[in-house]
Protein backbone atom coordinates (compact mmCIF):
# COMPACT_ATOMS: atom_id res chain seq x y z
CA UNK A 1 73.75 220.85 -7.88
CA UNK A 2 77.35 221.35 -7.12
CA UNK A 3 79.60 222.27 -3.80
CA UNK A 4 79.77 225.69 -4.84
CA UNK A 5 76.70 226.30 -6.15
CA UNK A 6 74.99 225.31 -2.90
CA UNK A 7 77.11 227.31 -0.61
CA UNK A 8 76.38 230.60 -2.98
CA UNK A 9 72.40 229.82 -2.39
CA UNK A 10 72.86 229.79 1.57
CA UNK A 11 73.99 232.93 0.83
CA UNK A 12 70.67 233.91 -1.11
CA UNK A 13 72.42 234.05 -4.70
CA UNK A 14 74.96 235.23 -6.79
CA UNK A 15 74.45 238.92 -6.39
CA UNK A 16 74.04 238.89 -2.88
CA UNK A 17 77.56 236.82 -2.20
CA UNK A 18 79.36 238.36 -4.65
CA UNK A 19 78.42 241.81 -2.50
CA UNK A 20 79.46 240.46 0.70
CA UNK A 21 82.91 239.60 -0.13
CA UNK A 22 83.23 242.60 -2.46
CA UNK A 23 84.03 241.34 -5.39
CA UNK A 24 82.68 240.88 -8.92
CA UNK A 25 79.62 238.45 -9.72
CA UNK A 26 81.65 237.18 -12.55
CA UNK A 27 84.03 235.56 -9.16
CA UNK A 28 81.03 233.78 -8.22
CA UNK A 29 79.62 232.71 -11.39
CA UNK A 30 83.16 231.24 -12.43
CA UNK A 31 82.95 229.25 -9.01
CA UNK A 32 79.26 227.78 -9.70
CA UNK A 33 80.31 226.64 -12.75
CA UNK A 34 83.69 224.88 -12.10
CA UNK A 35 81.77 223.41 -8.71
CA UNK A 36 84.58 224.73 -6.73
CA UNK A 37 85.49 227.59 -4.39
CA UNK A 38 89.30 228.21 -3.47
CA UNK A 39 91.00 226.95 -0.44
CA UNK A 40 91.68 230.68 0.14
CA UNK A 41 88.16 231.25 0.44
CA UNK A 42 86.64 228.97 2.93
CA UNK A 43 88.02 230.18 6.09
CA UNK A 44 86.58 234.27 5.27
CA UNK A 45 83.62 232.31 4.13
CA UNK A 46 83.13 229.84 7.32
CA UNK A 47 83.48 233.31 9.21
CA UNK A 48 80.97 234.91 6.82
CA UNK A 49 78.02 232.33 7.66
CA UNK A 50 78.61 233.02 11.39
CA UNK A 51 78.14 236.41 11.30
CA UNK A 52 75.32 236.39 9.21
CA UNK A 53 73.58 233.13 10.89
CA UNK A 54 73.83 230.58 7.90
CA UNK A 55 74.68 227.02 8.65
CA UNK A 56 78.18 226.29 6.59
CA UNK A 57 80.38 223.70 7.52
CA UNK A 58 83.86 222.96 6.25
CA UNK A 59 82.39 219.67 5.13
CA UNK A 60 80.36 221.67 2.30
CA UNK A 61 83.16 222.74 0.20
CA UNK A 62 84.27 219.37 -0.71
CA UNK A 63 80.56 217.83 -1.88
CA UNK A 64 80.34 216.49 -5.25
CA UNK A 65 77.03 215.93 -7.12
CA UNK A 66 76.60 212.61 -6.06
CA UNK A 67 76.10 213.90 -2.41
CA UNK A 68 73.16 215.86 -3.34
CA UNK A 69 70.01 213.73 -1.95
CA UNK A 70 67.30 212.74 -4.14
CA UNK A 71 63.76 214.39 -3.67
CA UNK A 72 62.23 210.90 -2.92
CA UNK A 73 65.52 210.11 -0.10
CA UNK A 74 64.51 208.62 3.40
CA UNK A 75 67.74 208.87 5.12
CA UNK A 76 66.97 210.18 8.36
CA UNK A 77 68.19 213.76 9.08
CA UNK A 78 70.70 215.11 11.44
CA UNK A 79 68.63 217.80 13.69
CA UNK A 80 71.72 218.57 15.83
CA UNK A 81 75.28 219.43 14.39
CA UNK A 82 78.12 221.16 14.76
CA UNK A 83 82.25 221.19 14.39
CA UNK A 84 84.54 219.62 17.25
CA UNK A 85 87.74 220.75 18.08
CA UNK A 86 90.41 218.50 19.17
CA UNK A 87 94.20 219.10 19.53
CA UNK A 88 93.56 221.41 16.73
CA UNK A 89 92.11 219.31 14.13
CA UNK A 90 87.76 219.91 13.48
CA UNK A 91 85.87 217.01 13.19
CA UNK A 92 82.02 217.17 11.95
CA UNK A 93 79.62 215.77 14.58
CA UNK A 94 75.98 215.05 14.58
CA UNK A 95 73.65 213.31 16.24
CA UNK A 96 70.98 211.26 13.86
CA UNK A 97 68.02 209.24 16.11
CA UNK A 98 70.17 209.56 19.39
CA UNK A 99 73.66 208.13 17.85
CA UNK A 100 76.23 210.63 18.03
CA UNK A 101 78.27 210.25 15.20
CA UNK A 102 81.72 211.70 13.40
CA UNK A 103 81.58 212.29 9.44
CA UNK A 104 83.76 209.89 7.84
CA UNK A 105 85.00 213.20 5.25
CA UNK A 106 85.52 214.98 8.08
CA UNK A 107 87.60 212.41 9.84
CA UNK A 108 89.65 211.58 6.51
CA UNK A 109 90.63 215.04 6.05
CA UNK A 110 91.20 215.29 9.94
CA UNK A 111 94.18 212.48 9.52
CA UNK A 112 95.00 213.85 6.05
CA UNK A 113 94.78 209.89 4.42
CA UNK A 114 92.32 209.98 1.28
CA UNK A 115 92.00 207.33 -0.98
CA UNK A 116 93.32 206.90 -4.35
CA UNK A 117 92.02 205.31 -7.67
CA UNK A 118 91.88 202.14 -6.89
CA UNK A 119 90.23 202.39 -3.64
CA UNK A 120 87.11 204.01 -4.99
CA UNK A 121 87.45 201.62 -8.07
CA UNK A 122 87.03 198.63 -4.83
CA UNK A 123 84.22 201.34 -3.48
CA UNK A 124 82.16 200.97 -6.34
CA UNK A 125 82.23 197.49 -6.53
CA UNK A 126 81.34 196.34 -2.96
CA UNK A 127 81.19 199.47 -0.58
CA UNK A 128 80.82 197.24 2.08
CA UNK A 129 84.06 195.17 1.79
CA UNK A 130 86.11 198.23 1.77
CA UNK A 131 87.35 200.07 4.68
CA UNK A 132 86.79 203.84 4.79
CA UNK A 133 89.56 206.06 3.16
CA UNK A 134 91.59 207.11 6.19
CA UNK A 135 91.94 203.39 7.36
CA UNK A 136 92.80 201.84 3.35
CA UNK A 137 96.32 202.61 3.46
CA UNK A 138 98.21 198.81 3.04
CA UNK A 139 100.60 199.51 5.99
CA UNK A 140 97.40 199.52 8.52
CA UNK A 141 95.77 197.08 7.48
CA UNK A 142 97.82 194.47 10.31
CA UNK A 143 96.50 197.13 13.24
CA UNK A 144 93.30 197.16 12.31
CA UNK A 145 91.25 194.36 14.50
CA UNK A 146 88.26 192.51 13.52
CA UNK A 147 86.04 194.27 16.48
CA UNK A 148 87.23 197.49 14.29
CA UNK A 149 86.18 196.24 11.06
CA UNK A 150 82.90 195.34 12.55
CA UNK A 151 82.03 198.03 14.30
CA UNK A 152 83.40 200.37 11.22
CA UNK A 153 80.31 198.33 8.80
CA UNK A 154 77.78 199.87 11.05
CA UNK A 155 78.53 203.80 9.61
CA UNK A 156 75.29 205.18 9.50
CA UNK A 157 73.82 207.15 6.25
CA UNK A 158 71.86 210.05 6.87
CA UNK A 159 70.72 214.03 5.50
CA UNK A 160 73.35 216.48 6.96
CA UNK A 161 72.13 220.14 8.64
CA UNK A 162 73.36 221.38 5.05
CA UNK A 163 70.75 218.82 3.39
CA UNK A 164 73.99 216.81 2.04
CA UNK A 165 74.12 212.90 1.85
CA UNK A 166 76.60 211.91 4.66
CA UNK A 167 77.91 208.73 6.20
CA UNK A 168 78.60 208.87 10.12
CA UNK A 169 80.70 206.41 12.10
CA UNK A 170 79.83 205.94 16.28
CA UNK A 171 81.65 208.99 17.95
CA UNK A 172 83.22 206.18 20.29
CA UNK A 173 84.86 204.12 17.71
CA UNK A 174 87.64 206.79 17.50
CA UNK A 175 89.56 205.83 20.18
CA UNK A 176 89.94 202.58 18.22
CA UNK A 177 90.76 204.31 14.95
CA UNK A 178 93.16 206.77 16.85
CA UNK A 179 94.80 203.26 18.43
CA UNK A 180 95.04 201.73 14.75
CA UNK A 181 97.74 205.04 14.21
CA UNK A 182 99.73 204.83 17.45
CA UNK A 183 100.29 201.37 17.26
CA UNK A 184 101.49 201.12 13.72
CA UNK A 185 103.97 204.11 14.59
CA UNK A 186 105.83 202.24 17.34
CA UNK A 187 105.99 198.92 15.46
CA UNK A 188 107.43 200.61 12.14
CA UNK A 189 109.60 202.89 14.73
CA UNK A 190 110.59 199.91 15.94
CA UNK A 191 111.70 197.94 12.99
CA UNK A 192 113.55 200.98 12.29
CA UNK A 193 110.81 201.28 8.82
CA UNK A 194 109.93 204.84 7.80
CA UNK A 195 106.58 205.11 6.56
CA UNK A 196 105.95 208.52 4.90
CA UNK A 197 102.78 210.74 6.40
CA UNK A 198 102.66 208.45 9.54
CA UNK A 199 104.48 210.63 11.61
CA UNK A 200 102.24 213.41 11.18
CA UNK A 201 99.07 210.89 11.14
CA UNK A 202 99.69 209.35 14.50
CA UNK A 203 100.87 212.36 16.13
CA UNK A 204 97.07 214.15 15.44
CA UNK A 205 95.87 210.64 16.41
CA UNK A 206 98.10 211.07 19.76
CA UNK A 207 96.72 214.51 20.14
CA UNK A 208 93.02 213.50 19.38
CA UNK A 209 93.15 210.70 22.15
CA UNK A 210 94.54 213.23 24.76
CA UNK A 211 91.56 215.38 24.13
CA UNK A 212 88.82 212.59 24.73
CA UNK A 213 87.69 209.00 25.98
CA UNK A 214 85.11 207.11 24.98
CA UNK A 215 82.54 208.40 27.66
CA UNK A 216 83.97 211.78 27.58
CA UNK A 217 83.07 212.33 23.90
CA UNK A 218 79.38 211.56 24.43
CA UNK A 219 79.67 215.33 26.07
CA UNK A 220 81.53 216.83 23.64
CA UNK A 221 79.77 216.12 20.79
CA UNK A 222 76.57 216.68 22.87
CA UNK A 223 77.60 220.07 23.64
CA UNK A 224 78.70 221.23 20.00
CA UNK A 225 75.33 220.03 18.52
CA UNK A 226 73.18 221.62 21.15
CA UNK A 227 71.80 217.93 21.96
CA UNK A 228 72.62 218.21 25.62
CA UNK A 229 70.03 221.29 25.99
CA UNK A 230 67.02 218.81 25.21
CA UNK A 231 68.35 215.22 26.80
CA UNK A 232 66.15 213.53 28.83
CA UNK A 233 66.71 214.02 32.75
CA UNK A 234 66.59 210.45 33.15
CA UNK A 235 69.24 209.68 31.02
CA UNK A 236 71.23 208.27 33.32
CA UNK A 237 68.89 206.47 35.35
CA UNK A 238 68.39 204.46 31.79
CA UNK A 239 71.90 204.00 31.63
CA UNK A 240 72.55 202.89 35.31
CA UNK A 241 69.49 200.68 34.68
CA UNK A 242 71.21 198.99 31.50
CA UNK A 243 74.50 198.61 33.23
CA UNK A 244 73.42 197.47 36.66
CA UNK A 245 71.78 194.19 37.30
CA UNK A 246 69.26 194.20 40.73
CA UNK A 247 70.93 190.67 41.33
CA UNK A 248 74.41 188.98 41.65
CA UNK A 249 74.67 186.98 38.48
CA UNK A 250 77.21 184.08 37.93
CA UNK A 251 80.86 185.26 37.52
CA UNK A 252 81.99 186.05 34.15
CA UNK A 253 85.55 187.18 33.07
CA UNK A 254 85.58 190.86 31.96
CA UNK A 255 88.96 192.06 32.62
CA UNK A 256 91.39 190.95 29.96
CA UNK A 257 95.14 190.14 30.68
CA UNK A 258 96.15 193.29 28.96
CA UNK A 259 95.20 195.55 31.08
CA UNK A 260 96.08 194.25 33.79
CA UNK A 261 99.88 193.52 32.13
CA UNK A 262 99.41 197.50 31.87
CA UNK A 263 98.79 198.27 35.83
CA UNK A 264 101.18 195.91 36.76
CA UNK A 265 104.00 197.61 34.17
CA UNK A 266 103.03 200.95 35.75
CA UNK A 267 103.42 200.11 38.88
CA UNK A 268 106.52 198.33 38.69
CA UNK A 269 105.67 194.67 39.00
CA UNK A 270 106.00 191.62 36.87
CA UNK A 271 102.46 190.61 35.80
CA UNK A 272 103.95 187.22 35.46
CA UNK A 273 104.62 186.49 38.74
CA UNK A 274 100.93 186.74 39.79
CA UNK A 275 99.64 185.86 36.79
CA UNK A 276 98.59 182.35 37.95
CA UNK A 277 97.97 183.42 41.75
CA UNK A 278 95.83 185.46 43.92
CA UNK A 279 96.15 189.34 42.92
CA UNK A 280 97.17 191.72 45.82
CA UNK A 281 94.44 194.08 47.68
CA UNK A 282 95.60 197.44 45.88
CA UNK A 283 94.59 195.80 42.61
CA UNK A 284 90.84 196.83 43.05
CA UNK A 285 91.89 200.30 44.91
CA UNK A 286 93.35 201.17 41.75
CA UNK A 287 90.05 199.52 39.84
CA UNK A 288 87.97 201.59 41.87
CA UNK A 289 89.52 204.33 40.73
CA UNK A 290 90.57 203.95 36.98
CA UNK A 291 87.71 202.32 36.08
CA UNK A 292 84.35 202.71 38.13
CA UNK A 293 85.15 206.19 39.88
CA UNK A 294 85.17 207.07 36.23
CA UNK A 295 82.69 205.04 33.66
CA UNK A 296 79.62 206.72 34.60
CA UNK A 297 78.21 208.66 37.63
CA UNK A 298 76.86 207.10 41.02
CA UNK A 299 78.29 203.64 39.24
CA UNK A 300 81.08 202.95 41.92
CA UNK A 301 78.39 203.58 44.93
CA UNK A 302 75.76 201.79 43.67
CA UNK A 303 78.00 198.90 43.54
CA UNK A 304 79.45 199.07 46.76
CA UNK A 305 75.44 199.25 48.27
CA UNK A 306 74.92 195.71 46.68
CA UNK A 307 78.47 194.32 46.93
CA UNK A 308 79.21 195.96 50.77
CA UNK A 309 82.32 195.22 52.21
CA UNK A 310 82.05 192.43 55.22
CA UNK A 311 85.03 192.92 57.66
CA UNK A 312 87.69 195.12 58.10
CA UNK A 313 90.29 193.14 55.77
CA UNK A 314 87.68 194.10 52.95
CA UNK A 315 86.73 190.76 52.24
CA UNK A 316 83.24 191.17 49.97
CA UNK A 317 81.11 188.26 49.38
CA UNK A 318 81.26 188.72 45.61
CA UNK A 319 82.87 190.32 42.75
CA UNK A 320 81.51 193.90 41.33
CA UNK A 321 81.51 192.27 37.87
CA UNK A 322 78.77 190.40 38.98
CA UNK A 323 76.39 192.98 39.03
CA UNK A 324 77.17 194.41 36.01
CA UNK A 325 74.55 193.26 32.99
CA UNK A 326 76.64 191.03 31.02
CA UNK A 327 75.55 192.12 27.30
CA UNK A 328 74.92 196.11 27.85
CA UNK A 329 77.23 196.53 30.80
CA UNK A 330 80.28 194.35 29.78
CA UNK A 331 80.23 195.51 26.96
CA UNK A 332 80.99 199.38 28.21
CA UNK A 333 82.98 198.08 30.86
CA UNK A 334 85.03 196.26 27.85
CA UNK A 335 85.66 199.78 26.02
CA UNK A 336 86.16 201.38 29.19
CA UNK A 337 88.81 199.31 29.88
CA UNK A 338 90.40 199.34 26.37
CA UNK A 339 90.64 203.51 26.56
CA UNK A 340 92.42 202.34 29.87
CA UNK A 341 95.22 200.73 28.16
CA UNK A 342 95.29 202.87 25.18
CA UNK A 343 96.31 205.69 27.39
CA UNK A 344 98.54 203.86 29.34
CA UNK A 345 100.70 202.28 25.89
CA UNK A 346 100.42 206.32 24.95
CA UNK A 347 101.97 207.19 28.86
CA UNK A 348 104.95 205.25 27.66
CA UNK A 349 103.88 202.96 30.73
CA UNK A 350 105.32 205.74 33.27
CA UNK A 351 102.04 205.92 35.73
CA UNK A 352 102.32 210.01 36.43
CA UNK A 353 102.13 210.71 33.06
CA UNK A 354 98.85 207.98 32.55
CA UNK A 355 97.03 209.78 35.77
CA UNK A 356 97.81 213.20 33.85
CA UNK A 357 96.17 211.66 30.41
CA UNK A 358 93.04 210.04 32.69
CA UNK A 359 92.08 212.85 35.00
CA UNK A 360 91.77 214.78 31.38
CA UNK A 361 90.69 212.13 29.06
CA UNK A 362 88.27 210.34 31.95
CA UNK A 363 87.75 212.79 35.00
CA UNK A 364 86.52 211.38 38.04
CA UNK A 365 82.89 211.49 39.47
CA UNK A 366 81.95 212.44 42.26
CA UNK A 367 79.39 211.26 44.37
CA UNK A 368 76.97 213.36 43.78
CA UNK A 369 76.93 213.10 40.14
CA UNK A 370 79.08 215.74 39.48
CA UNK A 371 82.73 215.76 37.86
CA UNK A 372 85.88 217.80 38.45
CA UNK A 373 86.98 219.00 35.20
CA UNK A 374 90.77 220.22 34.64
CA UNK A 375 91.51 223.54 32.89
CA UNK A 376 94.79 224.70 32.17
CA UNK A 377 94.72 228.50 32.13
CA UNK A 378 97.12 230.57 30.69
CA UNK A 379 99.48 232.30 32.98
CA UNK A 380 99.22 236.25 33.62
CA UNK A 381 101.57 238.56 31.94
């Protein structure tokens, strides 16, 4: 089995493709023997499944042999699927047992990085020890943290809609990977160092991160797989019930310097001259708002029920971290928080232009539940 031979059977054969796109069998036949369709020919083709109600993917054109699963395979399938647009570029998304996860292919054509000989010469040796494609290039490797390479080990293997062998990373790691780009762009800027394709590379990783958070892309893949039509109601009581502890627990430091170093930036102070002392009040106005207005719904109420403010100076008798699970809860709260100061490195610091990039990337809840989404419609002619 080859790419092209397994996009002419969803079509029900040779004849019956060849027919469609009106030309001669012998088109087709040439393409099931090379194993490859022209570029030409996937958009009309893409279009071509939709109308007729076959499940193609851009992902299919670029299978080789070895993605073909055996008979005897017991990777677990992907029941839910479908293509997500961001600033443009189409990533593959799936969810496999309740993880929603991004194709690695898709994401390495998505930054346009693929690896050369002697990456997949490392690949075959010890897949494990090898970063995926888009992150292999030598100039990244000082971005990438070890929280990155960690997280990136736990791609998950599993049977594609298409019946394909595919390997899935955590839809929630790409802020991280997206992070990896930016950051490498201003240092080499900044050293004045041209590095050829990153320009393009970290402006689609700019783009990407305007288009989602962390939280936010739970949704969006939900929505393009079709997984949010059969979620469980109680969903979020599970998660609040994760999150939330019923009891104050002992105080644990959560927030890290860094973002705090970015509030303080924003806002025109010196983080170092409260660095060692007592932050002022409007530090948790702004918490409320950046970070638990926004992390999950009815999170910010249910923490000011246990943690109630005792006199008017707003004095509360302990800190909101404390009711927070340390393990599940900290843990979100510590990715919430990174998005945080992601967006506000990509702001350029300047705080307008970080509310802009939160209210899209991390609307607000409300307290009902609900969330006010921003649309920008085009204006009438």
């Amino acid at each position: 089995m080859n790419a092209a031979q397994n996009i002419v059977d969803k079509f029900g054969g040779q004849t019956n493709l060849s027919q469609l796109i009106g030309k001669g069998q012998s088109t087709v036949a040439h393409w099931v023997k090379t194993g490859l369709i022209p570029a030409k020919w996937r958009a009309p083709l893409l279009e071509l499944a939709l109308k007729q109600q076959i499940e193609l993917t851009s992902e299919d054109f670029d299978l080789s042999p070895d993605d073909f699963p055996s008979p005897n395979s017991n990777l677990p399938k992907a029941l839910y699927y479908g293509d997500l647009p961001l600033n443009g570029i189409t990533l593959s998304a799936a969810v496999v047992d309740g993880k929603r996860l991004l194709s690695e292919r898709s994401l390495a054509n998505a930054f346009g990085i693929k690896g050369g000989g002697a990456y997949w010469s490392r690949k075959k040796i010890d897949s494990s020890a090898v970063l995926p494609e888009y992150l292999s290039a030598n100039y990244l490797k000082n971005f990438i943290t070890n929280e990155l390479r960690e997280k990136l080990k736990g791609a998950v293997e599993y049977i594609s809609v298409s019946g394909v062998k595919s390997k899935g990373i955590e839809a929630t790691i790409l802020s991280d990977i997206c992070d990896v780009y930016i950051s490498a762009k201003k240092a080499y800027d900044k050293q004045k160092i041209e590095v050829e394709t990153l320009s393009v590379v970290s402006e689609n990783a700019y783009g990407m991160l305007k288009g989602f958070a962390k939280v936010g892309i739970i949704a969006l893949v939900d929505e393009v797989t079709g997984y949010e039509k059969i979620r469980e109601k109680t969903e979020l009581q599970k998660f609040l019930e994760k999150f939330l502890l019923e009891e104050k627990s002992k105080l644990i430091s959560t927030y890290p310097d860094e973002f705090f170093e970015a509030i303080f930036r924003m806002k025109g102070y010196s983080w170092k001259n409260v660095n060692d002392g007592k932050k002022p009040l409007w530090v948790g106005h702004i918490i409320n708002d950046v970070v638990y207005s926004r992390i999950a719904p009815k999170v910010l109420e249910i923490l000011r029920e246990k943690n109630p403010v005792l006199n008017k100076k707003g004095y509360r008798r302990s800190k909101h971290t404390q009711y927070i699970d340390p393990e599940y809860g900290h843990q979100k709260l510590k990715e919430h928080l990174n998005i945080i100061t992601v967006l506000a490195r990509a702001a350029g610091y300047n705080w307008e232009t970080f509310k802009k990039l939160l209210d899209k990337s991390l609307p607000k809840f409300n307290k009902d539940g609900s969330m006010d989404l921003e649309f920008n419609f085009p204006e009438k002619q």
